[in-house]
C-alpha atoms as a PDB file:
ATOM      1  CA  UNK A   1       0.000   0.000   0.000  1.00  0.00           C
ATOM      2  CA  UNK A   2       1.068   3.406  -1.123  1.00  0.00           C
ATOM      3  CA  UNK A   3       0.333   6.522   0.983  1.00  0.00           C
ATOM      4  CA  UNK A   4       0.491  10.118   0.208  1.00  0.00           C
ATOM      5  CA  UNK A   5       0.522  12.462   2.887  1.00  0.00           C
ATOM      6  CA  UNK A   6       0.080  16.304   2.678  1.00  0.00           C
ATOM      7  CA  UNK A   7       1.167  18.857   5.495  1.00  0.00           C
ATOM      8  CA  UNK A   8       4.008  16.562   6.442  1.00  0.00           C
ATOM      9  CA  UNK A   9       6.093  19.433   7.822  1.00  0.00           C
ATOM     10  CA  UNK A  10       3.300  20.323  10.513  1.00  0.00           C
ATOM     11  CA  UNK A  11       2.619  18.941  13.804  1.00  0.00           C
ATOM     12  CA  UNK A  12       0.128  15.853  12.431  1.00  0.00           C
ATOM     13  CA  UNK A  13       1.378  15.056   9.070  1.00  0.00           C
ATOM     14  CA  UNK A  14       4.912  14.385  10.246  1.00  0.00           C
ATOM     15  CA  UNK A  15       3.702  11.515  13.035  1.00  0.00           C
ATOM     16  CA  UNK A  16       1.528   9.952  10.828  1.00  0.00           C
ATOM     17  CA  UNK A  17       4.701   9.914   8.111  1.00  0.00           C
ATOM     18  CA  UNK A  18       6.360   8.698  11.133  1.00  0.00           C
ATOM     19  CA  UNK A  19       3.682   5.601  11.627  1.00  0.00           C
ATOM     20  CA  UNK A  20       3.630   4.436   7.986  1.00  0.00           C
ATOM     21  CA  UNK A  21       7.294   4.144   8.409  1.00  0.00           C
ATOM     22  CA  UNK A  22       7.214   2.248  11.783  1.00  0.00           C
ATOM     23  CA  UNK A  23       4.641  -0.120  10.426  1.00  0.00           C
ATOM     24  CA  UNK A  24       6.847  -0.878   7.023  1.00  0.00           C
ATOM     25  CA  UNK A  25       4.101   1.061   4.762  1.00  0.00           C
ATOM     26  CA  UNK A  26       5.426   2.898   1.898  1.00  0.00           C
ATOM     27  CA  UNK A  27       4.866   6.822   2.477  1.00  0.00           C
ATOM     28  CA  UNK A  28       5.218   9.629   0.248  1.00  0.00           C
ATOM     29  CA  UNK A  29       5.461  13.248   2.223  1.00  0.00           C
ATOM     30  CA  UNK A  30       4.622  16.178   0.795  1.00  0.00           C
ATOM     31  CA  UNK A  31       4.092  20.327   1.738  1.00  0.00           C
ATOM     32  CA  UNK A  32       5.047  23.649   0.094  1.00  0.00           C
ATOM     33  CA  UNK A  33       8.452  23.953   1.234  1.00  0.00           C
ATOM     34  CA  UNK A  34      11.177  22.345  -1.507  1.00  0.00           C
ATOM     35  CA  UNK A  35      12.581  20.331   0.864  1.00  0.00           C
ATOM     36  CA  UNK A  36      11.260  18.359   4.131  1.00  0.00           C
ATOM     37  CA  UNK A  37      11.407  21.409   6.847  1.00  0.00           C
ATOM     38  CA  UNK A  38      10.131  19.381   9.966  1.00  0.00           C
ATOM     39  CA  UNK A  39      12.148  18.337  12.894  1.00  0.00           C
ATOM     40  CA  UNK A  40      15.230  17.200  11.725  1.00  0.00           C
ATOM     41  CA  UNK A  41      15.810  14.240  14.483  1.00  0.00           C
ATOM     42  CA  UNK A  42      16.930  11.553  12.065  1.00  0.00           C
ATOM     43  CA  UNK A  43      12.899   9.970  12.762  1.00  0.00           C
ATOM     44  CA  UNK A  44      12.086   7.803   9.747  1.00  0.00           C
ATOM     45  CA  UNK A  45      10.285  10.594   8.475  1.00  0.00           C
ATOM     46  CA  UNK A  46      13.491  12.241   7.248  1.00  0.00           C
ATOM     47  CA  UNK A  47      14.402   9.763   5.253  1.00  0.00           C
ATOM     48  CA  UNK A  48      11.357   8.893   3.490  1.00  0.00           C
ATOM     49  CA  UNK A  49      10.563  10.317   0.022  1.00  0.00           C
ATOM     50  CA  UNK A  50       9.094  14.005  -0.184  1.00  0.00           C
ATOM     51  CA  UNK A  51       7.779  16.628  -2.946  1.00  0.00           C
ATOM     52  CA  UNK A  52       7.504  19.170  -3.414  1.00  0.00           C
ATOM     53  CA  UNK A  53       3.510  20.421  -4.008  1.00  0.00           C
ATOM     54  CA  UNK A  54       1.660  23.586  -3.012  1.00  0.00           C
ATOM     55  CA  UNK A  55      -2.225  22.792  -2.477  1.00  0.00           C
ATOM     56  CA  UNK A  56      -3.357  25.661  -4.254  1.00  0.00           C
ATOM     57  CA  UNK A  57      -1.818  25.228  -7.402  1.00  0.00           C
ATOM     58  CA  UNK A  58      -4.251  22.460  -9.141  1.00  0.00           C
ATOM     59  CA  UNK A  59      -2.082  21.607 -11.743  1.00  0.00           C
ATOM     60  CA  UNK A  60       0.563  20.730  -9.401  1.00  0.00           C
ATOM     61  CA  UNK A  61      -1.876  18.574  -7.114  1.00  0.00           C
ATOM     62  CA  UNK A  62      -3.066  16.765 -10.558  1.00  0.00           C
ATOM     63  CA  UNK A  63       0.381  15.784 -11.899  1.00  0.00           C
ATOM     64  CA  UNK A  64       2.279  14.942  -8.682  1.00  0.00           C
ATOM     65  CA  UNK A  65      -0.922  12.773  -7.747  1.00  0.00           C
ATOM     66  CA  UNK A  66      -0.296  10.674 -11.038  1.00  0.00           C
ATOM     67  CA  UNK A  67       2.465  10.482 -11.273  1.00  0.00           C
ATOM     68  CA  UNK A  68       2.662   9.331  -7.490  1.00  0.00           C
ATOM     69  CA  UNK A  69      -0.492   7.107  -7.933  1.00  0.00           C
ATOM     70  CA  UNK A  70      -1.169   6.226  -4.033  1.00  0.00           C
ATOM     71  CA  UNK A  71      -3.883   3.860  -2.884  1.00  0.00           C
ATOM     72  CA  UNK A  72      -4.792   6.111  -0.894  1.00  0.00           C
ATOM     73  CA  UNK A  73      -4.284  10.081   0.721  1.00  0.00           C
ATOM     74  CA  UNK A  74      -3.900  11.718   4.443  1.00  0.00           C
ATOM     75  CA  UNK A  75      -4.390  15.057   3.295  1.00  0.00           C
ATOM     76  CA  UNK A  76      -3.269  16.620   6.816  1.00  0.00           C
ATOM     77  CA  UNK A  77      -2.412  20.046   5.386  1.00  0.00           C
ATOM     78  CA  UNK A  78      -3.959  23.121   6.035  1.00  0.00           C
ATOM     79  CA  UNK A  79      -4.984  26.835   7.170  1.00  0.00           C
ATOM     80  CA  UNK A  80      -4.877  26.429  11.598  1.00  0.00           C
ATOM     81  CA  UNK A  81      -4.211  30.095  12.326  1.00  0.00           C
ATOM     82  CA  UNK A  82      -8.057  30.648  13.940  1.00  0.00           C
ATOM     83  CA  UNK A  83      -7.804  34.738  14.826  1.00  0.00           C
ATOM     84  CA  UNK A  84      -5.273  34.980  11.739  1.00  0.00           C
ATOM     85  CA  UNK A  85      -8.103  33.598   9.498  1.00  0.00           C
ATOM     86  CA  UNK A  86     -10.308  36.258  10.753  1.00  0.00           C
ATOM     87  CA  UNK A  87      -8.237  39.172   8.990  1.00  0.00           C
ATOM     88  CA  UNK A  88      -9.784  40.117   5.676  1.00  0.00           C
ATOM     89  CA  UNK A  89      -6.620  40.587   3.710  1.00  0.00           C
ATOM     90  CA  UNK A  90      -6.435  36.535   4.440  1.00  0.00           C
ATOM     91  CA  UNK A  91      -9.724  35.033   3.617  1.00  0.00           C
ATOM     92  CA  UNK A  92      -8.533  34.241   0.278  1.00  0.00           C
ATOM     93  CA  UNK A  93      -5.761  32.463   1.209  1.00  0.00           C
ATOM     94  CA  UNK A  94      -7.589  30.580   4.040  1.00  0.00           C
ATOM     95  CA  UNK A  95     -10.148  29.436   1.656  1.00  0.00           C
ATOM     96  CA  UNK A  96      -7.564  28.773  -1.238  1.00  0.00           C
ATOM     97  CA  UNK A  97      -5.997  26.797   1.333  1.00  0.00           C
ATOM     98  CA  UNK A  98      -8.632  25.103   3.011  1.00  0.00           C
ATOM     99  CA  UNK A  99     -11.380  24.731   0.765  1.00  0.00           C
ATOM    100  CA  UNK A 100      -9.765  25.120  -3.484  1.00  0.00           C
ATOM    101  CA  UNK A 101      -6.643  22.724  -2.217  1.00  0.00           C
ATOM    102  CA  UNK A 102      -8.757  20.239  -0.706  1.00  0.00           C
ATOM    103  CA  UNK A 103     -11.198  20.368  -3.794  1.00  0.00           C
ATOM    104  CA  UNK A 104      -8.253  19.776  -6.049  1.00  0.00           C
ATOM    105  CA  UNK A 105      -7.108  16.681  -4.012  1.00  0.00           C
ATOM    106  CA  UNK A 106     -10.601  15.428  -3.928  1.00  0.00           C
ATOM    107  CA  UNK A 107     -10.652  15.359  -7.500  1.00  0.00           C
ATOM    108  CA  UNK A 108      -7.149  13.884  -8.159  1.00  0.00           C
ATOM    109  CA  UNK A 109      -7.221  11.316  -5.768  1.00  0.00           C
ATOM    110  CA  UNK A 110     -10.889  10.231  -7.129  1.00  0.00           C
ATOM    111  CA  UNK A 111      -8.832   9.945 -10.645  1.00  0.00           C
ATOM    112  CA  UNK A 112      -6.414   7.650  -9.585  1.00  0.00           C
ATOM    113  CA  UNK A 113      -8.901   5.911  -7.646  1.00  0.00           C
ATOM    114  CA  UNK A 114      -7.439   6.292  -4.125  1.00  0.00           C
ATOM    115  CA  UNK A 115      -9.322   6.715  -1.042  1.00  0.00           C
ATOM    116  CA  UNK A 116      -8.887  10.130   1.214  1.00  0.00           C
ATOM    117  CA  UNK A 117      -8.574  10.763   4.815  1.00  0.00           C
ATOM    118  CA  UNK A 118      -9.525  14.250   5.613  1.00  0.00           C
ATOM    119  CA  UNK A 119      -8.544  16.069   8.882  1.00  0.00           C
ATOM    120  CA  UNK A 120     -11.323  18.754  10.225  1.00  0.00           C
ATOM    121  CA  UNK A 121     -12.119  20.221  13.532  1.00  0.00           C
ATOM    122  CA  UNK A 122     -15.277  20.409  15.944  1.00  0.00           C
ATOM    123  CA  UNK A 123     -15.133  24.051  14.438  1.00  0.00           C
ATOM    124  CA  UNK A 124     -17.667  23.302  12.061  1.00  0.00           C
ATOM    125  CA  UNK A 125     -20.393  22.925  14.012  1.00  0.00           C
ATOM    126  CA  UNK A 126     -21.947  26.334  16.469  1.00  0.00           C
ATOM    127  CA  UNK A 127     -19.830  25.260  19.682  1.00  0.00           C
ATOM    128  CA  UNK A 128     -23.459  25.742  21.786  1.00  0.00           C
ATOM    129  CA  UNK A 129     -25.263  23.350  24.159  1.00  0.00           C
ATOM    130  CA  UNK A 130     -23.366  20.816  26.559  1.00  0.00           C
ATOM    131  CA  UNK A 131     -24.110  17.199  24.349  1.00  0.00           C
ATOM    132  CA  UNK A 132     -21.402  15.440  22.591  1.00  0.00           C
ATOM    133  CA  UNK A 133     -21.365  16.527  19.056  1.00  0.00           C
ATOM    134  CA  UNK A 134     -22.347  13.243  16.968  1.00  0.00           C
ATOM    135  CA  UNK A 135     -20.014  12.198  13.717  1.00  0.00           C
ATOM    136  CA  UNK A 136     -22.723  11.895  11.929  1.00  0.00           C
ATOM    137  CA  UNK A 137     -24.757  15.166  12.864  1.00  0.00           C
ATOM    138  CA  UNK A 138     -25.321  17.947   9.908  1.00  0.00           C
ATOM    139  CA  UNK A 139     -26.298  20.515  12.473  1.00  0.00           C
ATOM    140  CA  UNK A 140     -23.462  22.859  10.945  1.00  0.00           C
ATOM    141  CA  UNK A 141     -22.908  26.877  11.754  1.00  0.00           C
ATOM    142  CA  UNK A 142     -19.833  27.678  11.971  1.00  0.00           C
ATOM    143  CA  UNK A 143     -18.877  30.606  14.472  1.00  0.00           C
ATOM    144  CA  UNK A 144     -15.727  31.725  12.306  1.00  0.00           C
ATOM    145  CA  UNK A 145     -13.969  31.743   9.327  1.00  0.00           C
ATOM    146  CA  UNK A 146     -11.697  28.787  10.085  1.00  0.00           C
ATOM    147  CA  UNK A 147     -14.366  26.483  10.933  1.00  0.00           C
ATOM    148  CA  UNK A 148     -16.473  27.733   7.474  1.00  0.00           C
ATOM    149  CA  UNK A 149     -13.515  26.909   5.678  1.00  0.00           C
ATOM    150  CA  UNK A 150     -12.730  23.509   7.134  1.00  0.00           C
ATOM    151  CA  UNK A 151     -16.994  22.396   6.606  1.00  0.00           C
ATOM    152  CA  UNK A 152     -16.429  23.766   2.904  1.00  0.00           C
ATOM    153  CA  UNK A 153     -13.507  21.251   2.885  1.00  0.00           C
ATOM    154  CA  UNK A 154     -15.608  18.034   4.390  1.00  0.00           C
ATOM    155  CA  UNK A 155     -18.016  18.951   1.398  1.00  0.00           C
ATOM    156  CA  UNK A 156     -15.541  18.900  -1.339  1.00  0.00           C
ATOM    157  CA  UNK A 157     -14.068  15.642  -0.074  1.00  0.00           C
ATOM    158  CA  UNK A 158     -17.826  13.807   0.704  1.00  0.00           C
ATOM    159  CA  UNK A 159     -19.236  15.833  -2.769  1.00  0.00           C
ATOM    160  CA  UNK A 160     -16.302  14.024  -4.787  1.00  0.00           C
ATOM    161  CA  UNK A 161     -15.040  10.956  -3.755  1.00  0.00           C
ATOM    162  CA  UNK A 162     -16.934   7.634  -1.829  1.00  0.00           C
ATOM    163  CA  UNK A 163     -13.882   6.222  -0.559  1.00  0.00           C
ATOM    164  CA  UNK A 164     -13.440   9.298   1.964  1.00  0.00           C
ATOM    165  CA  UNK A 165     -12.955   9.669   5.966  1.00  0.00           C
ATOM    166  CA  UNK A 166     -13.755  12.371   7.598  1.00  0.00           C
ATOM    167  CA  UNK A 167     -11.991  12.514  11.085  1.00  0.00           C
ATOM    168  CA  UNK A 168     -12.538  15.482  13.088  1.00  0.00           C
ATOM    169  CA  UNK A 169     -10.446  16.356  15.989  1.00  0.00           C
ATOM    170  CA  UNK A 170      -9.973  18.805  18.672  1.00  0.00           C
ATOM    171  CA  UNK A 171      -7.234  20.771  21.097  1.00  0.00           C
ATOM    172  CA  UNK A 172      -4.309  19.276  19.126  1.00  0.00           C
ATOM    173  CA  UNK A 173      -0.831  19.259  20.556  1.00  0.00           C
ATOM    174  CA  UNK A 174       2.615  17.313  18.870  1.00  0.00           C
ATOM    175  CA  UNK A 175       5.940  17.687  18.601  1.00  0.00           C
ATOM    176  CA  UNK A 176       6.335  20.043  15.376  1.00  0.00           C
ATOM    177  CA  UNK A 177       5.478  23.628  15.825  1.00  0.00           C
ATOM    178  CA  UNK A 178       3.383  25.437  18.121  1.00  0.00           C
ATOM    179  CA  UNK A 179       0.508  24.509  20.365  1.00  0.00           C
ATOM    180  CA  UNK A 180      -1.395  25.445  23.800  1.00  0.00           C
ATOM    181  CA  UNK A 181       1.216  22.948  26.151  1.00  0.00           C
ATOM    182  CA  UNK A 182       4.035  24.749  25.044  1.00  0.00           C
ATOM    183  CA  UNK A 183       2.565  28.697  24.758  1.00  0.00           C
ATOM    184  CA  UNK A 184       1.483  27.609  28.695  1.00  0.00           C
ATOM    185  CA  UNK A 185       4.731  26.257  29.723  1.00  0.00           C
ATOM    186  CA  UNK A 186       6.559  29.530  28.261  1.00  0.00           C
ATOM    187  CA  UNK A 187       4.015  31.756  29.680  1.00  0.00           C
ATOM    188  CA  UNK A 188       3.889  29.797  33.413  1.00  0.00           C
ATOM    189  CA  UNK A 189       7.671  30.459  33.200  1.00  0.00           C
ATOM    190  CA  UNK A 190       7.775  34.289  33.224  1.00  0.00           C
ATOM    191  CA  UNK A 191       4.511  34.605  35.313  1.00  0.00           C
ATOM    192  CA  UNK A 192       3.177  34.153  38.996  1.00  0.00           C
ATOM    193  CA  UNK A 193      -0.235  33.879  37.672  1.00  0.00           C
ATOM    194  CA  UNK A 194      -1.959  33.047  34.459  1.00  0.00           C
ATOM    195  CA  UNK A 195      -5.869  33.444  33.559  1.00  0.00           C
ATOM    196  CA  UNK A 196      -7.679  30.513  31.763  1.00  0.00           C
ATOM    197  CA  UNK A 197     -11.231  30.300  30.380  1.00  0.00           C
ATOM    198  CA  UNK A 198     -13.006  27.090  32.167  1.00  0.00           C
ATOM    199  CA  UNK A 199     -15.926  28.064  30.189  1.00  0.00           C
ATOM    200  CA  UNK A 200     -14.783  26.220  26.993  1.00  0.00           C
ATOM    201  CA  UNK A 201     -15.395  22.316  27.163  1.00  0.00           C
ATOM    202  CA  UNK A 202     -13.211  19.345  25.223  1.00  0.00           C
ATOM    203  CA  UNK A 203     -10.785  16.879  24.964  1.00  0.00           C
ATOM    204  CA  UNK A 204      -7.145  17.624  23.836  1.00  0.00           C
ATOM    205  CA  UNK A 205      -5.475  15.274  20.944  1.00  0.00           C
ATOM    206  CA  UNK A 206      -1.949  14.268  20.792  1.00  0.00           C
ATOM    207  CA  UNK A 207      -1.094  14.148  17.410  1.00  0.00           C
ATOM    208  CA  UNK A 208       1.092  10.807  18.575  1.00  0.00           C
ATOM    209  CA  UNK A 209      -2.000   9.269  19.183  1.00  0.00           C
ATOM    210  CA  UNK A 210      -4.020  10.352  16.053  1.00  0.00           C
ATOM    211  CA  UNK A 211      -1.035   9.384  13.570  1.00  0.00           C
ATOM    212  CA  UNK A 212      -1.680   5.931  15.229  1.00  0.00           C
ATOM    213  CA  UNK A 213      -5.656   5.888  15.013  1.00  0.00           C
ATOM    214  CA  UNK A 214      -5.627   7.214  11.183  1.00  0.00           C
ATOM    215  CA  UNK A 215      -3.281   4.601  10.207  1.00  0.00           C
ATOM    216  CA  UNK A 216      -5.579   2.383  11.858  1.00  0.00           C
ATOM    217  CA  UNK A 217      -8.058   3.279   9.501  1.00  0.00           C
ATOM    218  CA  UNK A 218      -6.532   4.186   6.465  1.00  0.00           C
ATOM    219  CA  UNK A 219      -5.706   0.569   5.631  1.00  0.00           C
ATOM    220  CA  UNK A 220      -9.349  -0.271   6.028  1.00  0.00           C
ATOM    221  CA  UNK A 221     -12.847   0.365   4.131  1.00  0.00           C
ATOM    222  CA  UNK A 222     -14.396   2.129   7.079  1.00  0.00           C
ATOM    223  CA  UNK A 223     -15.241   4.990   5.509  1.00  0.00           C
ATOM    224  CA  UNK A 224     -17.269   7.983   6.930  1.00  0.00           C
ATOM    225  CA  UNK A 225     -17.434  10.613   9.332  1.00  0.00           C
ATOM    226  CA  UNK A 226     -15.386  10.100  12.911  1.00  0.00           C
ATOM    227  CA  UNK A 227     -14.575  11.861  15.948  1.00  0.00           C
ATOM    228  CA  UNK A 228     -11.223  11.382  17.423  1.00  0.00           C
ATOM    229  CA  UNK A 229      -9.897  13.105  20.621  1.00  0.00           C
ATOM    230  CA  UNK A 230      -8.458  11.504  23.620  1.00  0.00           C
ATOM    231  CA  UNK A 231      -9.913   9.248  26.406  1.00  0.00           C
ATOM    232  CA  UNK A 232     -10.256  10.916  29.738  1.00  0.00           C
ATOM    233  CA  UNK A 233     -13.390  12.743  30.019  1.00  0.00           C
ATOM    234  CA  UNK A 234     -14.470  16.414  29.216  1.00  0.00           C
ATOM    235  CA  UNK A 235     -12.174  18.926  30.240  1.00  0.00           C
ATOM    236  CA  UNK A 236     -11.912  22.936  30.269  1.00  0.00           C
ATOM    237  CA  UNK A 237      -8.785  24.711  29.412  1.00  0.00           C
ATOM    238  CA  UNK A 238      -8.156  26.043  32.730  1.00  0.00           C
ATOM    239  CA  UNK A 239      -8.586  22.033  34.162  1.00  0.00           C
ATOM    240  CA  UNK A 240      -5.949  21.250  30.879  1.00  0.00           C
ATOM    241  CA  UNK A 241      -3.563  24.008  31.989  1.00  0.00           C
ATOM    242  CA  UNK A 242      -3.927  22.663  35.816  1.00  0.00           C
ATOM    243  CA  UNK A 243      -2.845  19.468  34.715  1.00  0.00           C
ATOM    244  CA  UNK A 244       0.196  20.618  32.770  1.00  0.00           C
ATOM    245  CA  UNK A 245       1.617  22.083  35.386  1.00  0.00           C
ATOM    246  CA  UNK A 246       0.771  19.472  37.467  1.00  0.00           C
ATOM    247  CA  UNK A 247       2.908  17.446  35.468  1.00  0.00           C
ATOM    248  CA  UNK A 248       5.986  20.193  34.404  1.00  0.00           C
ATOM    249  CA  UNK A 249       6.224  20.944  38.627  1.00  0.00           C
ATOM    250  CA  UNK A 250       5.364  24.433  37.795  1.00  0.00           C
ATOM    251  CA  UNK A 251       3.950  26.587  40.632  1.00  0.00           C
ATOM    252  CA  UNK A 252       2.226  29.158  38.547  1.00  0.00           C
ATOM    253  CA  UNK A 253      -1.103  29.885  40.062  1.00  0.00           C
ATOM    254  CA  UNK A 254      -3.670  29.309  37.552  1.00  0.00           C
ATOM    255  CA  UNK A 255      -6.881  31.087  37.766  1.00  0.00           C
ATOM    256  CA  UNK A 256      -9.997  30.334  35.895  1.00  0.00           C
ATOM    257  CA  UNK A 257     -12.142  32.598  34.000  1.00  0.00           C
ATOM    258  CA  UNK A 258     -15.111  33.059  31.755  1.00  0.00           C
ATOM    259  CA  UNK A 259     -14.230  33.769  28.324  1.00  0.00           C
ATOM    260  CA  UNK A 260     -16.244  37.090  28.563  1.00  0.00           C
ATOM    261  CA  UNK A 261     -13.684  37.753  31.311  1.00  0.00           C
ATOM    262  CA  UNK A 262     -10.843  37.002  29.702  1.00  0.00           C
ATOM    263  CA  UNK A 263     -11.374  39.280  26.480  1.00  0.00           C
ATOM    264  CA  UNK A 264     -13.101  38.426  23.365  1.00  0.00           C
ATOM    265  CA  UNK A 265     -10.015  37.016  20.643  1.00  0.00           C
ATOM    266  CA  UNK A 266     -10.637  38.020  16.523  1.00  0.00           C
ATOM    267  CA  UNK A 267     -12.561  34.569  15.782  1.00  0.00           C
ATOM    268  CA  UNK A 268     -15.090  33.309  17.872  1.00  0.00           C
ATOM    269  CA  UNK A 269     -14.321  30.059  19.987  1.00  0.00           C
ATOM    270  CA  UNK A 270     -16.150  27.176  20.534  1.00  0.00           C
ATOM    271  CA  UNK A 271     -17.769  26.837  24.468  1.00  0.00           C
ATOM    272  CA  UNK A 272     -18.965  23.235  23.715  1.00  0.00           C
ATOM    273  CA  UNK A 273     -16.032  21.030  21.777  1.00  0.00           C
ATOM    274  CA  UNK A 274     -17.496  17.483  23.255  1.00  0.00           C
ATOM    275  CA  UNK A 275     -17.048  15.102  20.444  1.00  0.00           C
ATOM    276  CA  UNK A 276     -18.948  11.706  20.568  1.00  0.00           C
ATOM    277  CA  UNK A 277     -16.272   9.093  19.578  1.00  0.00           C
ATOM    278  CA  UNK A 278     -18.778   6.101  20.167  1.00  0.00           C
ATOM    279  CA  UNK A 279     -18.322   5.257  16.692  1.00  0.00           C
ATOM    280  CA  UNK A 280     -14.793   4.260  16.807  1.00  0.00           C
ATOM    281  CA  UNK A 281     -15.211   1.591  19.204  1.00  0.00           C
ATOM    282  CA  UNK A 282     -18.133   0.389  17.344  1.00  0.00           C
ATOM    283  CA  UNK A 283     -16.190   0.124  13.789  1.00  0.00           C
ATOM    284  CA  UNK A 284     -13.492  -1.621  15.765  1.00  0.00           C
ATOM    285  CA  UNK A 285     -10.648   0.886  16.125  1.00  0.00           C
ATOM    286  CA  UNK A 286      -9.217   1.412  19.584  1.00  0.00           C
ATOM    287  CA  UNK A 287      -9.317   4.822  21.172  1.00  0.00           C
ATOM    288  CA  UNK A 288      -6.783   6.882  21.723  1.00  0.00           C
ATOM    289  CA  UNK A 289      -5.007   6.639  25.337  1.00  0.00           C
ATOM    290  CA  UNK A 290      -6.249   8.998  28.219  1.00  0.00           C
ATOM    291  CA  UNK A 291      -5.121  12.616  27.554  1.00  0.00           C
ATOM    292  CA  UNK A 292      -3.060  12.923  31.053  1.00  0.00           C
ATOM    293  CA  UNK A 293      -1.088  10.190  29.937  1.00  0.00           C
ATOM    294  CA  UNK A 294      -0.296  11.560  26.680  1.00  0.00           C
ATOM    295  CA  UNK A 295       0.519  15.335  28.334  1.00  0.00           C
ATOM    296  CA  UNK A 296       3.035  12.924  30.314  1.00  0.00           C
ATOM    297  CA  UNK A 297       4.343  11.046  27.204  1.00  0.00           C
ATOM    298  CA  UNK A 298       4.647  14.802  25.680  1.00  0.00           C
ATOM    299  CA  UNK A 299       6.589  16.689  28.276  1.00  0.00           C
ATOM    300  CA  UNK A 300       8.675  13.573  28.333  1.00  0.00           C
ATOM    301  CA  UNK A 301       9.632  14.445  24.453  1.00  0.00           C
ATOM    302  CA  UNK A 302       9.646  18.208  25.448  1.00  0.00           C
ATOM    303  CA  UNK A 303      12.655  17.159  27.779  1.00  0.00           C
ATOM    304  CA  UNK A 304      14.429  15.114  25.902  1.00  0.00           C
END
């Protein structure tokens, strides 16, 4: 089996580059930079073949997808800057990104007959109420631009292709780049105190974890919509930021607060993130390990 996997120099596509090469599956990499710009750490993923191809550019996606052929596609890359997104002089870009890349993947990955994984976000549906938001639900509204563009996505992948997966996911953390764990452990560094909204409910991911999960499923005929977050309950960010520095030893007092308190940000943020991930269990896949074990599998990496 053959697979091609875009966004391999951000924090998802380079574990799940990563997993194909732990489990002997031939992997392809691929993101806009000429060569791989990840974490050079001599992982597998280093050595594994890479091009070259910017998302946008349908022409590109068309020819490097034939000539690459792939049974099947992790199409990981995309548009995550949520206030950024918000900023008119980048809608086009976000939507060129998230929406006219993902289209043009669709398309050339239904022309070589390969099946697609596509990576979305809780985002696309209106973050209200306090019940687990189903896989399967079509309640959409979208509170900002990010989460419009990743729902226009899901419907250029399910309006094109049958072979597809749709596996939304939520409060994502990894190795590569930036995320909440390590913008907390800088800021509980230079501060006594830090505010956190406990007003906003979810479940972090480790992107560890997921890379495992989707390869899981990419070597099946599962296909559908899915919910994948850690085990361990619903959680707020002041209880994840607790935890943290729980973990780290850090003495930072952390002190919770509405999100009205703490300031209103450019994009509008989700207060219910709950994602029902019944269905994973039920198609057979195991669930992802307890999020407090993977922050302690993470700051473990962090210190090495």
């Amino acid at each position: 089996m053959k697979v091609f996997v875009t966004g391999v120099g951000g924090q998802l596509g380079r574990d799940v580059m990563n997993e194909l090469a732990k489990r002997g599956i031939e992997g392809v990499g691929s993101d806009i930079a000429p060569e791989f710009s990840g974490i050079q750490d001599g992982s597998p993923v280093t050595t594994m073949p890479y091009v070259q191809m910017d998302i946008t550019d349908e022409a590109m996606v068309e020819k490097v997808l034939t000539e690459q052929r792939p049974d099947a596609v992790i199409h990981c890359a995309a548009w995550t800057a949520v206030d950024a997104a918000e900023d008119e002089e980048n809608k086009p870009k976000v939507m060129a990104i998230n929406v006219t890349g993902t289209q043009s993947i669709a398309k050339a990955a239904a022309a070589v007959d390969a099946k697609m994984m596509y990576i979305s976000t809780d985002y696309v549906f209106n973050g209200q109420g306090t019940e687990p938001w189903a896989p399967d639900c079509k309640d959409y509204a979208p509170l900002n631009v990010y989460g419009e563009s990743k729902l226009e996505g899901e419907k250029a992948v399910s309006g094109t292709l049958d072979k597809f997966f749709i596996v939304r996911i939520a409060w994502v953390f990894g190795q590569n780049g930036n995320n909440f764990i390590k913008t907390m452990l800088r800021v509980g560094k230079s501060h006594d105190e830090v505010r956190v909204v406990n007003d906003q409910i979810g479940t972090p991911t480790y992107t560890l974890d997921l890379a495992r999960l989707l390869v899981d499923m990419i070597v099946t005929e599962k296909y559908g919509y899915y919910h994948a977050t850690n085990e361990g309950g619903f959680i707020s960010w002041y209880d994840f930021t607790k935890e943290i520095y729980r973990q780290a030893g850090y003495t930072t007092k952390v002190t919770p607060v509405t999100t009205a308190e703490y300031g209103i940000s450019k994009a509008a943020r989700p207060f219910n993130s709950r994602l029902d991930k019944s269905k994973l269990t039920e198609s057979g896949f195991e669930p992802l390990p307890d999020w407090k074990d993977a922050v302690r599998r993470y700051l473990e990496v962090l210190e090495d």
